[in-house]
C-alpha atoms as a PDB file:
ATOM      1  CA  UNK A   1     135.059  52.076 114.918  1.00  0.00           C
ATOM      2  CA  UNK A   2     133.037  52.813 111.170  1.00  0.00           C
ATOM      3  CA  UNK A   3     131.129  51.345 109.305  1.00  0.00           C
ATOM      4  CA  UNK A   4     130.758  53.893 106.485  1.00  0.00           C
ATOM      5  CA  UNK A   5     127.742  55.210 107.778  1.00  0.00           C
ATOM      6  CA  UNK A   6     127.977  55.130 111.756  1.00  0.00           C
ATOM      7  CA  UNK A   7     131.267  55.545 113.918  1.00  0.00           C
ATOM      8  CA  UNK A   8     131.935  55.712 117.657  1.00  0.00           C
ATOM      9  CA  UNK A   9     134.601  56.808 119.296  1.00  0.00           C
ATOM     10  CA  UNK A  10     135.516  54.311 122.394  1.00  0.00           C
ATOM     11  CA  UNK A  11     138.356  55.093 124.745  1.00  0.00           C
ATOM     12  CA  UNK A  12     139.753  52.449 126.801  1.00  0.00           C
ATOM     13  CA  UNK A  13     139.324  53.213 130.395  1.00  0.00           C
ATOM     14  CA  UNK A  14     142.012  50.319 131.214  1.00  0.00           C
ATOM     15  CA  UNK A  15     144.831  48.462 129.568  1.00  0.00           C
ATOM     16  CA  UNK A  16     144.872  46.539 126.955  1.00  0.00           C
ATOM     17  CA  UNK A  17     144.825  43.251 128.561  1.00  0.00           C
ATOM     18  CA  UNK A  18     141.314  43.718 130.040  1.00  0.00           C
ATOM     19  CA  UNK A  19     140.234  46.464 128.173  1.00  0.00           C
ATOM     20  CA  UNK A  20     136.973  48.908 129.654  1.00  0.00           C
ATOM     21  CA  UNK A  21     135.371  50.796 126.581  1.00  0.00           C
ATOM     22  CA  UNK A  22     133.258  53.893 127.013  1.00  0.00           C
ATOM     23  CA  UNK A  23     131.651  55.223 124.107  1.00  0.00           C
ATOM     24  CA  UNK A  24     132.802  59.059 123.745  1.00  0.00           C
ATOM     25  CA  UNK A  25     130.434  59.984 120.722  1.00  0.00           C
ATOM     26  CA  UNK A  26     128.679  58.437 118.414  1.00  0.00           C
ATOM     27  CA  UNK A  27     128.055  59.833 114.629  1.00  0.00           C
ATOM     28  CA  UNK A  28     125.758  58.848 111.508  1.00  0.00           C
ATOM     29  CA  UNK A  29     124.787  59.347 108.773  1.00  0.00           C
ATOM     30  CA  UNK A  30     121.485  58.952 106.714  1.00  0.00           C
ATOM     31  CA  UNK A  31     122.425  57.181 103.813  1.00  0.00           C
ATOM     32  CA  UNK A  32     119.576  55.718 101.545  1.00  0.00           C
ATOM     33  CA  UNK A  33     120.189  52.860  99.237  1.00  0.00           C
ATOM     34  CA  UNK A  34     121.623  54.169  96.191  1.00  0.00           C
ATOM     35  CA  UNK A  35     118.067  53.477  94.014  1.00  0.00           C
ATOM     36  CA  UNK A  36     116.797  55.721  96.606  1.00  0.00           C
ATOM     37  CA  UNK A  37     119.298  58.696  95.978  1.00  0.00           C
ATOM     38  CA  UNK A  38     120.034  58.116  92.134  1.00  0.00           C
ATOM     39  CA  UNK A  39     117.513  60.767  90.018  1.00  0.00           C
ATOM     40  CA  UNK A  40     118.056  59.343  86.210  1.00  0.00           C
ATOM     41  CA  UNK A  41     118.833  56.214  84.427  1.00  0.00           C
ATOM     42  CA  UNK A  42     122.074  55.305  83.549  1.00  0.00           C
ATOM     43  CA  UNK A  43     123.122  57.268  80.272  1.00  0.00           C
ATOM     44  CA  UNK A  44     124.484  55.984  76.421  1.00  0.00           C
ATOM     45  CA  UNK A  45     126.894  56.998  74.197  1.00  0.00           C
ATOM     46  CA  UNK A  46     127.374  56.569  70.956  1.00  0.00           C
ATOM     47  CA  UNK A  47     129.849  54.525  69.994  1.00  0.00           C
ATOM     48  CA  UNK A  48     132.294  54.363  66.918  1.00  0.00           C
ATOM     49  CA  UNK A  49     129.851  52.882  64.188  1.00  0.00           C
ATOM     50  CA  UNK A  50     126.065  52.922  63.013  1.00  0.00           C
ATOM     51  CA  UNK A  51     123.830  52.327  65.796  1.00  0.00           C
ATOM     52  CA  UNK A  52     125.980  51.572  67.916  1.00  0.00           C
ATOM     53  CA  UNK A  53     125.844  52.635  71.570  1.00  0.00           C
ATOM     54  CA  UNK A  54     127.161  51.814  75.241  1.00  0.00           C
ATOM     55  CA  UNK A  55     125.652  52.113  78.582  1.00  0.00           C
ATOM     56  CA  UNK A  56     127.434  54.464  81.289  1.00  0.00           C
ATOM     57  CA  UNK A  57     127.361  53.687  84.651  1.00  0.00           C
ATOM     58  CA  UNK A  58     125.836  55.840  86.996  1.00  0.00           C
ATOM     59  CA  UNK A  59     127.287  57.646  90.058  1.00  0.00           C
ATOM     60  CA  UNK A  60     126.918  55.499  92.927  1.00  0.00           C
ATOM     61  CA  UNK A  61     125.520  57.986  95.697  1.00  0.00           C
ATOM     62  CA  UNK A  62     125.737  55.303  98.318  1.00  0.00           C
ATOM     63  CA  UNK A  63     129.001  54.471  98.081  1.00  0.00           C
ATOM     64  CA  UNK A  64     129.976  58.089  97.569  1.00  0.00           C
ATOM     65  CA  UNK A  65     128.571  58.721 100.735  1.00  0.00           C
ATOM     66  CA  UNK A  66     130.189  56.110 102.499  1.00  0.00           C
ATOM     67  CA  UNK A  67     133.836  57.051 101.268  1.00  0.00           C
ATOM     68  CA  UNK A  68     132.952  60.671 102.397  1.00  0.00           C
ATOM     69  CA  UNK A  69     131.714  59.699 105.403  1.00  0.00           C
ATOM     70  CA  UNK A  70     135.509  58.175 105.723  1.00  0.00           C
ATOM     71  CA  UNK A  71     137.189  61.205 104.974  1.00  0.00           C
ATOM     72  CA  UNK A  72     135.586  63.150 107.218  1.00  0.00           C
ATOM     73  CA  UNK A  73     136.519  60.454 110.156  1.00  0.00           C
ATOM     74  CA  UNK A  74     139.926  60.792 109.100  1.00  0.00           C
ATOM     75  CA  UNK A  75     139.876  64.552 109.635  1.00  0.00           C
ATOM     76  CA  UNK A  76     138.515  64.597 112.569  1.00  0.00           C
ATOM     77  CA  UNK A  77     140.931  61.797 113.634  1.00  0.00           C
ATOM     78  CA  UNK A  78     143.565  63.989 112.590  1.00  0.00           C
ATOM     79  CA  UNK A  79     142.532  67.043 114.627  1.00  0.00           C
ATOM     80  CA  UNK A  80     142.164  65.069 117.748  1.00  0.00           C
ATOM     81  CA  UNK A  81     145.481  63.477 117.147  1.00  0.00           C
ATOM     82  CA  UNK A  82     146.944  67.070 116.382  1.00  0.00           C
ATOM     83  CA  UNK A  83     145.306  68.597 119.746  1.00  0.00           C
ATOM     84  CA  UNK A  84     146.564  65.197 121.593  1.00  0.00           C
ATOM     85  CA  UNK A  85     143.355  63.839 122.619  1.00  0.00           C
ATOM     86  CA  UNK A  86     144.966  60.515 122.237  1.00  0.00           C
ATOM     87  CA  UNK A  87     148.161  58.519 122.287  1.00  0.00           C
ATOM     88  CA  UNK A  88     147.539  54.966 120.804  1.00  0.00           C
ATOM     89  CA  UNK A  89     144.868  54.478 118.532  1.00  0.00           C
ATOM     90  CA  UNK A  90     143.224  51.083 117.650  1.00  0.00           C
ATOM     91  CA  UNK A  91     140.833  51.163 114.020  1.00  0.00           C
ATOM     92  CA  UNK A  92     138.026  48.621 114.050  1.00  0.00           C
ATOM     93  CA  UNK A  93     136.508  49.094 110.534  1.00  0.00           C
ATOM     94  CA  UNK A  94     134.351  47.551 107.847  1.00  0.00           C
ATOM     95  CA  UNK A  95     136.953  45.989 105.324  1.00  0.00           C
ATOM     96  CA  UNK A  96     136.253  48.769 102.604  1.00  0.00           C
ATOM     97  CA  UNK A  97     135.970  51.280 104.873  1.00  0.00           C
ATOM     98  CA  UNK A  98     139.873  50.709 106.778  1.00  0.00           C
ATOM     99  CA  UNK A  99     141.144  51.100 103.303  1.00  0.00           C
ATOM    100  CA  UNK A 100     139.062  54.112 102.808  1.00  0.00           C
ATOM    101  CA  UNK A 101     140.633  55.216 105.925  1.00  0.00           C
ATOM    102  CA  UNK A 102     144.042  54.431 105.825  1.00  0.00           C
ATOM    103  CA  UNK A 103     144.297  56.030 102.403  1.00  0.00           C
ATOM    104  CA  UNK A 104     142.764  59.422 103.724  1.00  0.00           C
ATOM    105  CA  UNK A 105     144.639  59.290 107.703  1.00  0.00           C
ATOM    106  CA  UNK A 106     146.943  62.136 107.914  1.00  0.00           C
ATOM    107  CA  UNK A 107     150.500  60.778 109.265  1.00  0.00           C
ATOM    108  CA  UNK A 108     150.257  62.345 112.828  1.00  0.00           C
ATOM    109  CA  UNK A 109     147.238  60.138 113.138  1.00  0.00           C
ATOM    110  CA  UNK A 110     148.884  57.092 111.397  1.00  0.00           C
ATOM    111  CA  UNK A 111     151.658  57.161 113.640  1.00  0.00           C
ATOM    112  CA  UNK A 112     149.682  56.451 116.421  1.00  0.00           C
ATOM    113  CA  UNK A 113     147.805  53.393 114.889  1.00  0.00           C
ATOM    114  CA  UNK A 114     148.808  50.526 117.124  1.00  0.00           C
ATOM    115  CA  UNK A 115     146.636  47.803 115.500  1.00  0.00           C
ATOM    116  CA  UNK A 116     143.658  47.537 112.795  1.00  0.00           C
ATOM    117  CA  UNK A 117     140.909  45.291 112.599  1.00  0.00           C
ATOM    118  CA  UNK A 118     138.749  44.641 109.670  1.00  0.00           C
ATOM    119  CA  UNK A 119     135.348  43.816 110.864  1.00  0.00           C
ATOM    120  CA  UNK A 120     131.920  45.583 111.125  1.00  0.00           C
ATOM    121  CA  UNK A 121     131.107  45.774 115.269  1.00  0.00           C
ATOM    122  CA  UNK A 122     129.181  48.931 115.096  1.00  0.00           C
ATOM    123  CA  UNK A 123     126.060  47.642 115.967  1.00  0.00           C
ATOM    124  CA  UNK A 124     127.748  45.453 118.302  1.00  0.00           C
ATOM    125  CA  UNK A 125     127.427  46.091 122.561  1.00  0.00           C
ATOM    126  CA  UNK A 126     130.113  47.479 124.090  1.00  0.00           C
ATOM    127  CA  UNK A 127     131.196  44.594 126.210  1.00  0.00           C
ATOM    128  CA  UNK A 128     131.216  42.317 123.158  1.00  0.00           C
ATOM    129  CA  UNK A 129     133.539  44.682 121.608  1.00  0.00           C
ATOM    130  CA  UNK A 130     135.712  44.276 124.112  1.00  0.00           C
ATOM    131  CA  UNK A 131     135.872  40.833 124.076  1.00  0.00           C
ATOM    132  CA  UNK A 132     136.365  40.957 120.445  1.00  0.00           C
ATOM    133  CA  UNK A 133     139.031  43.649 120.432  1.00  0.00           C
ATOM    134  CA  UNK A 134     141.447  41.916 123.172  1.00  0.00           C
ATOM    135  CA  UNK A 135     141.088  38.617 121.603  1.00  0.00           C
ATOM    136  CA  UNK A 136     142.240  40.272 117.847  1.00  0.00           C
ATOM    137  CA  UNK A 137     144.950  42.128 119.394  1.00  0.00           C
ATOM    138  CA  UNK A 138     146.483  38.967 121.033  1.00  0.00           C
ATOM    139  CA  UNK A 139     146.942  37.231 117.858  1.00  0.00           C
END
């Protein structure tokens, strides 16, 4: 379960039908807004012509952080998966952030995906989750 800048780990203590999460470990990260992290103002260039000149967008630290902060999920997915800490693996993420993730999961670790769902529950309680996770894996 991520959110690009907190994930937890749950393993199901049950079945699936009546599923009893227990939070295994819990990471964040400190991620400022990007105003916060960003040192300059956007450059210029100049442009073909006299006077003329365009703006350049500037690095977005925040979301830079956040699609790290994916990556590194995805590793240590796959090293659990490669060490066979799990069998089955169910990915509750932030919209952006499951697409950050499937794009960087290894395929020992996709293999083992047996559902996704796109919603931001980190900050959810635990029983909630579980109500929310049975219900979207019935449908």
């Amino acid at each position: 379960m991520a959110d690009g800048e907190k994930a937890l780990i749950l393993e199901n203590l049950t079945d699936g039908e009546n599923p009893n999460l227990k939070v295994v470990s819990k990471d964040e990260q400190d991620n400022p807004k990007d105003i916060e992290q960003s040192a300059n103002r956007p450059g210029r260039m100049h442009d073909n012509g006299q006077g003329q000149r365009s703006a350049l967008d500037d690095t977005d630290w925040h979301e830079l952080a956040k699609e790290r902060f994916a990556a590194d999920l995805a590793d240590m997915l796959y090293e659990k998966a490669h060490k066979g800490k799990f069998e089955a693996l169910v990915i509750v993420a932030a919209p952006k952030i499951l697409g950050e993730l499937r794009d960087a999961l290894h395929q020992e670790v996709t293999n083992k995906v047996i559902g996704e769902i796109d919603k931001t529950l980190t900050n959810h309680d635990v029983r909630d989750i579980e109500k929310i996770v049975k219900s979207e894996l019935a449908k």
